[in-house]
N, C-alpha and C. Protein backbone atom coordinates (compact mmCIF):
# COMPACT_ATOMS: atom_id res chain seq x y z
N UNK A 1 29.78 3.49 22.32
CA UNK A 1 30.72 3.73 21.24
C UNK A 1 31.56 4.96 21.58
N UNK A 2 32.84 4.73 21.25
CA UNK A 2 33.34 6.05 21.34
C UNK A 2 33.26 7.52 20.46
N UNK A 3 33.13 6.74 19.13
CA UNK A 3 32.87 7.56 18.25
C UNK A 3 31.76 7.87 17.49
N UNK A 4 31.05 8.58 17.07
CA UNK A 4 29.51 8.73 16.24
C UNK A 4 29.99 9.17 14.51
N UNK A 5 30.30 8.44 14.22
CA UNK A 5 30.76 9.32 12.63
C UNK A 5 29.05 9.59 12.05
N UNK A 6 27.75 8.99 12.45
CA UNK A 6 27.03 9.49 11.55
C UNK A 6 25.85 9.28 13.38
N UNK A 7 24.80 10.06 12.85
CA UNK A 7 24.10 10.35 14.13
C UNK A 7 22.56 9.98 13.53
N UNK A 8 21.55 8.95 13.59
CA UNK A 8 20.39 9.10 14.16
C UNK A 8 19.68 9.93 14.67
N UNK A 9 18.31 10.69 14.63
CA UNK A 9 17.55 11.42 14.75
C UNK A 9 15.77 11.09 14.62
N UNK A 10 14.81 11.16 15.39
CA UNK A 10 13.86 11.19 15.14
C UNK A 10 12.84 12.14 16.27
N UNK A 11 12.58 13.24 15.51
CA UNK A 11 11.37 14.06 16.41
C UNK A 11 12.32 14.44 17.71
N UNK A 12 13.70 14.92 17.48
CA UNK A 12 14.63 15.52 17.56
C UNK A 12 15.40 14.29 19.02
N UNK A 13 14.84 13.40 19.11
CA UNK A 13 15.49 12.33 20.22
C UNK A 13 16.51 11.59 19.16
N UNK A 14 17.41 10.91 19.87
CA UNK A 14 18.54 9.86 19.21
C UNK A 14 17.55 8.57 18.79
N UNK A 15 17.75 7.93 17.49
CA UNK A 15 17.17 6.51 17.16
C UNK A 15 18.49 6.28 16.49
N UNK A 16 17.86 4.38 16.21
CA UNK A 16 19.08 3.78 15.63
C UNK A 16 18.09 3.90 14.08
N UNK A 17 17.94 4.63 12.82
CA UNK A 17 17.95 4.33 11.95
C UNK A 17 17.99 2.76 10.92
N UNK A 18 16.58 2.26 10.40
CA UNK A 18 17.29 1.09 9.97
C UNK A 18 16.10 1.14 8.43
N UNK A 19 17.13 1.04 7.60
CA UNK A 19 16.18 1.51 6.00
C UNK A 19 15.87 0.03 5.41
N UNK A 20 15.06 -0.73 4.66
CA UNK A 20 14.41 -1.85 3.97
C UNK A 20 14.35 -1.26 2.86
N UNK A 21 15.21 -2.12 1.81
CA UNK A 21 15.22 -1.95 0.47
C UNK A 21 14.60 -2.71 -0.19
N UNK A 22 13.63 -3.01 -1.00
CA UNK A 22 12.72 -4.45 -1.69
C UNK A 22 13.65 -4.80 -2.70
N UNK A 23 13.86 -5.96 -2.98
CA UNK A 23 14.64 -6.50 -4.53
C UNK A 23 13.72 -6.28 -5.29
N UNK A 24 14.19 -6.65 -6.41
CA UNK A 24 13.53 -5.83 -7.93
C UNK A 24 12.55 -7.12 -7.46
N UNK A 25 11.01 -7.07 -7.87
CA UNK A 25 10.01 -8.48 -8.07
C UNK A 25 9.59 -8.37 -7.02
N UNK A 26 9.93 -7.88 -5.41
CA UNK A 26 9.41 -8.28 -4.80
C UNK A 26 7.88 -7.46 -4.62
N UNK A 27 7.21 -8.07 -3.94
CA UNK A 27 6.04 -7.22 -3.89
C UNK A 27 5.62 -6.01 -2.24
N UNK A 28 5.99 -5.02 -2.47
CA UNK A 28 6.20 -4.11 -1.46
C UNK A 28 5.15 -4.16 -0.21
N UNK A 29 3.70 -4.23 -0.66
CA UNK A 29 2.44 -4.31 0.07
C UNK A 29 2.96 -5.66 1.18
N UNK A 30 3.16 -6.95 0.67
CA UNK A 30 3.17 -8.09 1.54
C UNK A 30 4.88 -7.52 2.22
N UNK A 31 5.55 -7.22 1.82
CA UNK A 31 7.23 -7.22 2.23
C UNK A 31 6.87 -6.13 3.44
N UNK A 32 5.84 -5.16 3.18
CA UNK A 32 5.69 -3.99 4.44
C UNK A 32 5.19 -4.94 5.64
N UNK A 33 4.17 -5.73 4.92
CA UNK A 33 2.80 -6.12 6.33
C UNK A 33 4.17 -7.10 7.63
N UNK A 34 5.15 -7.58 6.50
CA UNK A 34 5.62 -8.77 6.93
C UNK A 34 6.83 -8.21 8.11
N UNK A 35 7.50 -6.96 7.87
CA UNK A 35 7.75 -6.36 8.31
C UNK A 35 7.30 -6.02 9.65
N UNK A 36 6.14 -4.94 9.38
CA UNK A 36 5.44 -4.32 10.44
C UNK A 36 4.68 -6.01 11.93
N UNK A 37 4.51 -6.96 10.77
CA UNK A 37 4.89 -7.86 11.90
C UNK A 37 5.90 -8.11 13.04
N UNK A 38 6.80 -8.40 12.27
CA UNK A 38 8.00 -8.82 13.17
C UNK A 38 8.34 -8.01 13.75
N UNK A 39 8.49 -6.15 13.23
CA UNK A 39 9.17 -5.13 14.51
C UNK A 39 8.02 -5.80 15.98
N UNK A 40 6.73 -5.70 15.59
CA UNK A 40 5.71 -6.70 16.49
C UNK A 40 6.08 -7.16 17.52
N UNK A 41 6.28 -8.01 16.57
CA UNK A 41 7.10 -9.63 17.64
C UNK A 41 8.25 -8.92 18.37
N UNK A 42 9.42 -8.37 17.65
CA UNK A 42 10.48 -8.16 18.27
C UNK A 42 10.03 -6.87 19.77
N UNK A 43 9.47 -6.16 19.43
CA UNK A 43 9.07 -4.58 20.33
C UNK A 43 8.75 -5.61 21.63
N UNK A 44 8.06 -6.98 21.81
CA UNK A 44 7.87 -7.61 22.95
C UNK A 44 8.86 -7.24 23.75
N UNK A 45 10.42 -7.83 23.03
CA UNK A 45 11.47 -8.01 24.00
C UNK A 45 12.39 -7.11 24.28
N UNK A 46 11.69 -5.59 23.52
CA UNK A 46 12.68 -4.85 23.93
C UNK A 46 12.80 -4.08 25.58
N UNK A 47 13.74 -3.46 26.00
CA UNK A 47 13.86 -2.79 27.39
C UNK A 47 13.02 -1.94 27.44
N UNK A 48 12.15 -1.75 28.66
CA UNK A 48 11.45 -0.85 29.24
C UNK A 48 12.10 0.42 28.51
N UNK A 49 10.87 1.07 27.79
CA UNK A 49 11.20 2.73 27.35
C UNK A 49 11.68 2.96 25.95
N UNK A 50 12.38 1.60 25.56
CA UNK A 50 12.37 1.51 24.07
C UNK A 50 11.05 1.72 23.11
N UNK A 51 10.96 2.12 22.10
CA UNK A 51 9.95 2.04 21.67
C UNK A 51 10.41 1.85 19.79
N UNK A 52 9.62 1.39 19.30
CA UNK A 52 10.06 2.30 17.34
C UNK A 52 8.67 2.58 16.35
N UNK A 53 8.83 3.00 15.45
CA UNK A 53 8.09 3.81 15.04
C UNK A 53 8.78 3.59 13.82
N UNK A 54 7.94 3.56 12.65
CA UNK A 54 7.75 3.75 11.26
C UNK A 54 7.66 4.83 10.70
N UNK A 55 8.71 6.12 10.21
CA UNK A 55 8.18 7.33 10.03
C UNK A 55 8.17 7.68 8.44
N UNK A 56 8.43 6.73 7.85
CA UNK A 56 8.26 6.76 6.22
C UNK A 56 7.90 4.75 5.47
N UNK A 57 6.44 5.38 5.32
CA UNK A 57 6.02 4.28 4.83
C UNK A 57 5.45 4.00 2.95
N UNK A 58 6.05 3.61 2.49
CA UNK A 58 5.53 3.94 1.04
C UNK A 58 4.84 3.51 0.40
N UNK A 59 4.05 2.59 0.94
CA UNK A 59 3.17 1.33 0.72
C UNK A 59 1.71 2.11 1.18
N UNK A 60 1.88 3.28 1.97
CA UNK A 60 0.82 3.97 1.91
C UNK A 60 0.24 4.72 0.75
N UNK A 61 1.17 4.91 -0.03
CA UNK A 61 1.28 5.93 -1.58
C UNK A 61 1.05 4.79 -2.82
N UNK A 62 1.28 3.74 -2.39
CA UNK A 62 0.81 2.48 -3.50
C UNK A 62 -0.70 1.88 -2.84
N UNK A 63 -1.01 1.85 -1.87
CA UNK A 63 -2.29 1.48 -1.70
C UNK A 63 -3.20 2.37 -2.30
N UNK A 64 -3.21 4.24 -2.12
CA UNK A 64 -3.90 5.23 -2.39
C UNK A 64 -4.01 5.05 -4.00
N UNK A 65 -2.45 4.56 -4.27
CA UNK A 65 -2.52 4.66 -5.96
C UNK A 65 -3.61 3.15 -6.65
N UNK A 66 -3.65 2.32 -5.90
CA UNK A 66 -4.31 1.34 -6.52
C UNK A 66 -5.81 1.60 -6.37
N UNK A 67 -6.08 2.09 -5.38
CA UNK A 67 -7.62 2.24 -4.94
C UNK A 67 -8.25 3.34 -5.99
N UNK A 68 -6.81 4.94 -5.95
CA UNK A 68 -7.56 5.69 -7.63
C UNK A 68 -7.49 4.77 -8.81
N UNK A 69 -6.93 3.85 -9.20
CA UNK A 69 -6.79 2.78 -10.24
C UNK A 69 -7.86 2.68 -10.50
N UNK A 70 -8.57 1.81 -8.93
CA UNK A 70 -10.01 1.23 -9.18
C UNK A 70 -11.21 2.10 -9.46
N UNK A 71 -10.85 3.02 -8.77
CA UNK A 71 -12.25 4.30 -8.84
C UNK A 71 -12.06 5.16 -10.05
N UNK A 72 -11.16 4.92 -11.12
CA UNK A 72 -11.07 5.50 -12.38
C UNK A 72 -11.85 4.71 -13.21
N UNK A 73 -11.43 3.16 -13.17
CA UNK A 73 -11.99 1.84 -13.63
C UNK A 73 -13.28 1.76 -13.99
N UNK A 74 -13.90 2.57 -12.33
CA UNK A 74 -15.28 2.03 -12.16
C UNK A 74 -15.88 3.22 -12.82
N UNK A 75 -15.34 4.15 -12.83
CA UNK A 75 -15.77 6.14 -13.34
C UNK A 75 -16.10 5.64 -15.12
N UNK A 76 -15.30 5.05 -15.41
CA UNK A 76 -14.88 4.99 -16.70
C UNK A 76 -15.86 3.96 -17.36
N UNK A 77 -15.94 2.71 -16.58
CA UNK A 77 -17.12 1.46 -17.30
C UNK A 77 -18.17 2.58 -16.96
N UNK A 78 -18.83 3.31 -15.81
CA UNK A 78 -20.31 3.72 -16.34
C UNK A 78 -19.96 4.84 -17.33
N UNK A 79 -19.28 5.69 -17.60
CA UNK A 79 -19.36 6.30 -18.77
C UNK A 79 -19.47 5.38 -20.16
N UNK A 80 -18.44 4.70 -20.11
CA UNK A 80 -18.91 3.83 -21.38
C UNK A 80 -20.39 2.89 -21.55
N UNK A 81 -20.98 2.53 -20.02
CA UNK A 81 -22.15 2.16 -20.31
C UNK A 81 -23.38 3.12 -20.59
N UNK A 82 -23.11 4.02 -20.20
CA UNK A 82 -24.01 5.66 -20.62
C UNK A 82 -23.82 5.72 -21.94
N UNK A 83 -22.44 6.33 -22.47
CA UNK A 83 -22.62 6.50 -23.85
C UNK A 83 -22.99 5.26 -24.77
N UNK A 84 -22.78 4.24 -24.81
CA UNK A 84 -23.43 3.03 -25.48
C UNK A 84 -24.46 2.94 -25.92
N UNK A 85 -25.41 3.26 -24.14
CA UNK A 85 -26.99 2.84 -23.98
C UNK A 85 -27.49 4.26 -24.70
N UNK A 86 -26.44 5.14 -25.09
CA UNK A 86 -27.02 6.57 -25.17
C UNK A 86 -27.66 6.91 -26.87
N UNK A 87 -26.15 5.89 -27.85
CA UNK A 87 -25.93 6.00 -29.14
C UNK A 87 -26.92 4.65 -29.79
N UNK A 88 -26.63 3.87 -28.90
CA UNK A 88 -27.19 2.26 -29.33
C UNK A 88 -28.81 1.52 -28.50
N UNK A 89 -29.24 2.71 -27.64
CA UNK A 89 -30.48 2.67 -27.44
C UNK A 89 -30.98 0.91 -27.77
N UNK A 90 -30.34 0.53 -27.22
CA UNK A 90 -30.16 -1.07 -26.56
C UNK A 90 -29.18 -1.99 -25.42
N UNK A 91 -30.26 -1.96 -24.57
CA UNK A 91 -29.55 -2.32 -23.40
C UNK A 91 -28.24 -3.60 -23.52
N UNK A 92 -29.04 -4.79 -24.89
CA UNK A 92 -28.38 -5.97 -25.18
C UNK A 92 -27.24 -5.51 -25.71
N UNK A 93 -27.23 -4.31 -26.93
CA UNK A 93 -26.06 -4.06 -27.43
C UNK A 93 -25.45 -3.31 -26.39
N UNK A 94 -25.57 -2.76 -24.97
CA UNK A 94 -24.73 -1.80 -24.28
C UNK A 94 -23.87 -3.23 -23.51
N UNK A 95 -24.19 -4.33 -23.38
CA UNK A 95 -23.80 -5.31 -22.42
C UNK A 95 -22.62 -5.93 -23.18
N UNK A 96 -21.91 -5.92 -24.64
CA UNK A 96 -21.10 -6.58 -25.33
C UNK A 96 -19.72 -5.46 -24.57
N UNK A 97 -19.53 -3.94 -24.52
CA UNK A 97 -18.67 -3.00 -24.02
C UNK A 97 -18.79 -3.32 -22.65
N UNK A 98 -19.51 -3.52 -22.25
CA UNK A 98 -19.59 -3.25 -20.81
C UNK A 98 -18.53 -4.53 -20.46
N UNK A 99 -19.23 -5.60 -21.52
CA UNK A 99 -18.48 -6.83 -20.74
C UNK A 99 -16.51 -7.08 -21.30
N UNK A 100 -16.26 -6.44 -22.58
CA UNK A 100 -15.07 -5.88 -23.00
C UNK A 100 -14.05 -5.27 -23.01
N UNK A 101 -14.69 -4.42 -22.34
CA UNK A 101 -13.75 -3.21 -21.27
C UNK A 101 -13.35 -4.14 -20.22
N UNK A 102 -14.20 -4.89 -19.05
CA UNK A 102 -13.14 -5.27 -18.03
C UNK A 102 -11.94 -6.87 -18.46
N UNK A 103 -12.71 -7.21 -19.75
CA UNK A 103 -11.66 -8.49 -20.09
C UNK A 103 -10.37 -8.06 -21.17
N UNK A 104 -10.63 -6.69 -21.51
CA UNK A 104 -9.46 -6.56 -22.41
C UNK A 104 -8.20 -5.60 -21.24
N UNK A 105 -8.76 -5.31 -19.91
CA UNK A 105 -7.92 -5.04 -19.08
C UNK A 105 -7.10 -6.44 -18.65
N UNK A 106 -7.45 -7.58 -18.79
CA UNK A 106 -7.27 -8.24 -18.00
C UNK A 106 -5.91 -8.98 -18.77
């Protein structure tokens, strides 16, 4: 090119920059994997010395966020099965919450 009106950068070498926007609905987790495939496939055919690299991934910050989801979930049913079994000193009556809590999430 003769001209550079805007310049690429990564870990201070020249790259070609290329950003993935999701449409509203789509689901980011499968749209990343599907992704990180194909650069895959494509990296086969590129020229000796080419290489690319992923340096902002955000699907890492939604996986972390779903997994505290779950480990709040799970923090939260044994507290409610503690205090139950604690007040209602019946295991039969602690099993009606226990089983309530995960179907009124649902």
């Amino acid at each position: 090119s003769q001209q550079y009106s805007s310049q690429g950068r990564l870990n201070g070498n020249d790259a070609v920059p290329i950003i993935i926007n999701l449409q509203s609905g789509a689901n980011a987790l499968h749209t990343a994997e599907l992704v990180q495939a194909k650069m895959q496939e494509l990296s086969k055919n590129f020229p000796k010395g080419l290489t690319y690299k992923i340096p902002y991934d955000t699907t890492k910050f939604v996986i972390e966020s779903i997994k505290e989801v779950i480990k709040t979930f799970v923090e939260a049913l044994i507290l409610v099965i503690i205090v139950m079994y604690m007040f209602l000193k019946n295991f039969r009556a602690t099993l009606i919450p226990m089983i309530a809590v995960p179907v009124s999430l649902l």
